[in-house]
C-alpha atoms as a PDB file:
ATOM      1  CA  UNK A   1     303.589  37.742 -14.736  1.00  0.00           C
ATOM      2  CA  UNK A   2     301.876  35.633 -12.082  1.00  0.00           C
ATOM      3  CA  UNK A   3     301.000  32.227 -13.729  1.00  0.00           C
ATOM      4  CA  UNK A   4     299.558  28.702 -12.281  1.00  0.00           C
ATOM      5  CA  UNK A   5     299.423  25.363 -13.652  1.00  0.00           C
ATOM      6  CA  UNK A   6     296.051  24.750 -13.903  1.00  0.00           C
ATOM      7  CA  UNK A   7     295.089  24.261 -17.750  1.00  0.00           C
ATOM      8  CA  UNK A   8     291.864  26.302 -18.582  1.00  0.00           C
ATOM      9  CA  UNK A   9     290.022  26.429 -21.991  1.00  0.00           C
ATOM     10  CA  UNK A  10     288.058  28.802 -24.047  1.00  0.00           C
ATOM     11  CA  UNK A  11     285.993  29.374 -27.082  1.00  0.00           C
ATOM     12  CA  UNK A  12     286.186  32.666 -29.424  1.00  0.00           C
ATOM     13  CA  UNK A  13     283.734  33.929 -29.990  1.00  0.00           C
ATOM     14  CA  UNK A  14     284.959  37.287 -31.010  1.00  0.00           C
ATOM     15  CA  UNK A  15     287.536  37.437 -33.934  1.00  0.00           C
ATOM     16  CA  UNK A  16     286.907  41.048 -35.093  1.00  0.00           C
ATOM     17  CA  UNK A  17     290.196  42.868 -35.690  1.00  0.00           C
ATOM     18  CA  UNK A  18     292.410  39.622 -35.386  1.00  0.00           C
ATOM     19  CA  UNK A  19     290.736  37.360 -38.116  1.00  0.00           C
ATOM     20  CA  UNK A  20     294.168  35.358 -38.838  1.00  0.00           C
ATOM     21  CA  UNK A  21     294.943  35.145 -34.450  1.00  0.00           C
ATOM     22  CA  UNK A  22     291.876  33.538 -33.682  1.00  0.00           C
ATOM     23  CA  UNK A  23     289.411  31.435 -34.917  1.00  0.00           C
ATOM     24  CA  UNK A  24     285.320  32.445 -34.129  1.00  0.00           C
ATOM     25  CA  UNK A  25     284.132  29.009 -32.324  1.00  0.00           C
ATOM     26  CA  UNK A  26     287.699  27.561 -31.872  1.00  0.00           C
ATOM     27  CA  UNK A  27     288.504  26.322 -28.743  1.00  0.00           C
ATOM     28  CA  UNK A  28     291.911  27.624 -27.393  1.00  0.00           C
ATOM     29  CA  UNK A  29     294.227  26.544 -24.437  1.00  0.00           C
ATOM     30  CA  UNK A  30     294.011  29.953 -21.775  1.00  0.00           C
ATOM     31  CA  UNK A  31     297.305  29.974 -19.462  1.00  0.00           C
ATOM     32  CA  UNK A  32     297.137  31.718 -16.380  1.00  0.00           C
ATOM     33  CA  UNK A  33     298.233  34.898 -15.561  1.00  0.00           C
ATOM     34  CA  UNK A  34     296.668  37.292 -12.967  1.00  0.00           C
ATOM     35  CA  UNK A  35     297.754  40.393 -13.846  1.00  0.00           C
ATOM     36  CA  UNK A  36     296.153  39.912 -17.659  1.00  0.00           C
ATOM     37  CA  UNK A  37     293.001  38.933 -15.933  1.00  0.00           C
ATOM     38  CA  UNK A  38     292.948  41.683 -13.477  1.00  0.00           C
ATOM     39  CA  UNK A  39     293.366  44.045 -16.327  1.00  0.00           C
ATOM     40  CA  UNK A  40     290.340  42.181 -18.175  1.00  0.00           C
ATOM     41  CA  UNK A  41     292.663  40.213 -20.669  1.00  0.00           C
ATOM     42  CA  UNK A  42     293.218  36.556 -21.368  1.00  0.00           C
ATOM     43  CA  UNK A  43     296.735  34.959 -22.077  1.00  0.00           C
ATOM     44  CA  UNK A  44     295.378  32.674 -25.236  1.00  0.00           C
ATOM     45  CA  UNK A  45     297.670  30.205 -27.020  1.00  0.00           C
ATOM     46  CA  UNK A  46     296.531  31.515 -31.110  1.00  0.00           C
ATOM     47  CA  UNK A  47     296.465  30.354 -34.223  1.00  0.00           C
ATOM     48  CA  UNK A  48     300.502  31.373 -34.203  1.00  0.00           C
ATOM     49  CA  UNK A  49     301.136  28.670 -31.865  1.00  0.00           C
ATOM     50  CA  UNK A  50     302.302  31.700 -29.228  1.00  0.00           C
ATOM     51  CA  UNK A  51     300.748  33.135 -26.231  1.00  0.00           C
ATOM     52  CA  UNK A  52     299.034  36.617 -26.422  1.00  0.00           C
ATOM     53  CA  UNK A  53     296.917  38.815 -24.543  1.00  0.00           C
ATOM     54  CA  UNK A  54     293.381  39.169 -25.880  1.00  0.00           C
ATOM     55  CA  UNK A  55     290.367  40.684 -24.024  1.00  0.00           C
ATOM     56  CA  UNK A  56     288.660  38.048 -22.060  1.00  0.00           C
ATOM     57  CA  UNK A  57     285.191  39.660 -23.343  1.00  0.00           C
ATOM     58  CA  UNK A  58     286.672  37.387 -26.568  1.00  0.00           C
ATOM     59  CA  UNK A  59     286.402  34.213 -25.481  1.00  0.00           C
ATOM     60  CA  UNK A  60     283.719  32.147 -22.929  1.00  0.00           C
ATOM     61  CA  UNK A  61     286.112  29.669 -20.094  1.00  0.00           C
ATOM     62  CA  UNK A  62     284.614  26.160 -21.042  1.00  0.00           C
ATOM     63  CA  UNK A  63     284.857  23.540 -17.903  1.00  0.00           C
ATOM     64  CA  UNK A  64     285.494  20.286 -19.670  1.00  0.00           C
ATOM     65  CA  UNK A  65     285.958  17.172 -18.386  1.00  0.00           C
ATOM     66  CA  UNK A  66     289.224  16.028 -16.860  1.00  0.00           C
ATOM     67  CA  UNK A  67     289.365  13.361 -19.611  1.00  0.00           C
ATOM     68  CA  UNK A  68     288.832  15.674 -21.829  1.00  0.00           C
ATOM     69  CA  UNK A  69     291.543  18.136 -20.816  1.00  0.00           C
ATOM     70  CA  UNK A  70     294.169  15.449 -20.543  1.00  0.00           C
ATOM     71  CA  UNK A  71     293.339  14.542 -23.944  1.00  0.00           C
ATOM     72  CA  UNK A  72     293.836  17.722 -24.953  1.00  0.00           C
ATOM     73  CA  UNK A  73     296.892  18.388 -23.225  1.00  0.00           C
ATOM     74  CA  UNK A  74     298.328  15.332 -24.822  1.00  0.00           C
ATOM     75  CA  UNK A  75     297.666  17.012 -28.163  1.00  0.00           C
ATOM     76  CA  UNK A  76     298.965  20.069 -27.901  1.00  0.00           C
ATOM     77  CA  UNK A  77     302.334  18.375 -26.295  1.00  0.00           C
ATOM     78  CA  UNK A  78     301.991  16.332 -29.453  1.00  0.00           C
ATOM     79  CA  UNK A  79     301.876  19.073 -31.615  1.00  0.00           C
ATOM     80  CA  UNK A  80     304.531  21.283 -29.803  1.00  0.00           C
ATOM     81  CA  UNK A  81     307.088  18.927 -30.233  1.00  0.00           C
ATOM     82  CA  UNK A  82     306.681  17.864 -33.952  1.00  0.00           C
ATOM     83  CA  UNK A  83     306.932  21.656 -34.593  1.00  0.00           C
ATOM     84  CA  UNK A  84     310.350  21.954 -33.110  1.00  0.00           C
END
């Protein structure tokens, strides 16, 4: 699995079939991985706090700003580590 570090984001907005996965209008953290996306699949951090493969048709890739995407990184660091 081919990944990069570059932190992407994306909003569902197609839940049908994995109702407690994702959330329809939820923005979720999208890690790279080129063979997923090749194969027309997105590697999506869901509601399980794990990464799975959706189909990208799912979700639309949001550019925020870098600001934004720091802040978010921060967050989910945050919450990654008062999980453990």
């Amino acid at each position: 699995m081919a990944r990069s570090s570059r932190t992407r984001f994306a909003v569902c907005v197609d839940n049908m079939d994995y109702p407690a996965s994702l959330e329809l209008h939820k923005v979720y953290r999208v890690l790279a991985d080129r063979e997923a996306e090749a194969d027309g699949d997105l590697r999506v951090i869901d509601e399980s706090g794990e990464d799975y493969l959706y189909e990208a048709d799912r979700f639309l890739l949001v550019d925020l700003p870098a600001g934004t995407v720091r802040v978010l990184n921060r967050s989910f660091a945050r919450h990654a580590a008062e999980a453990r």
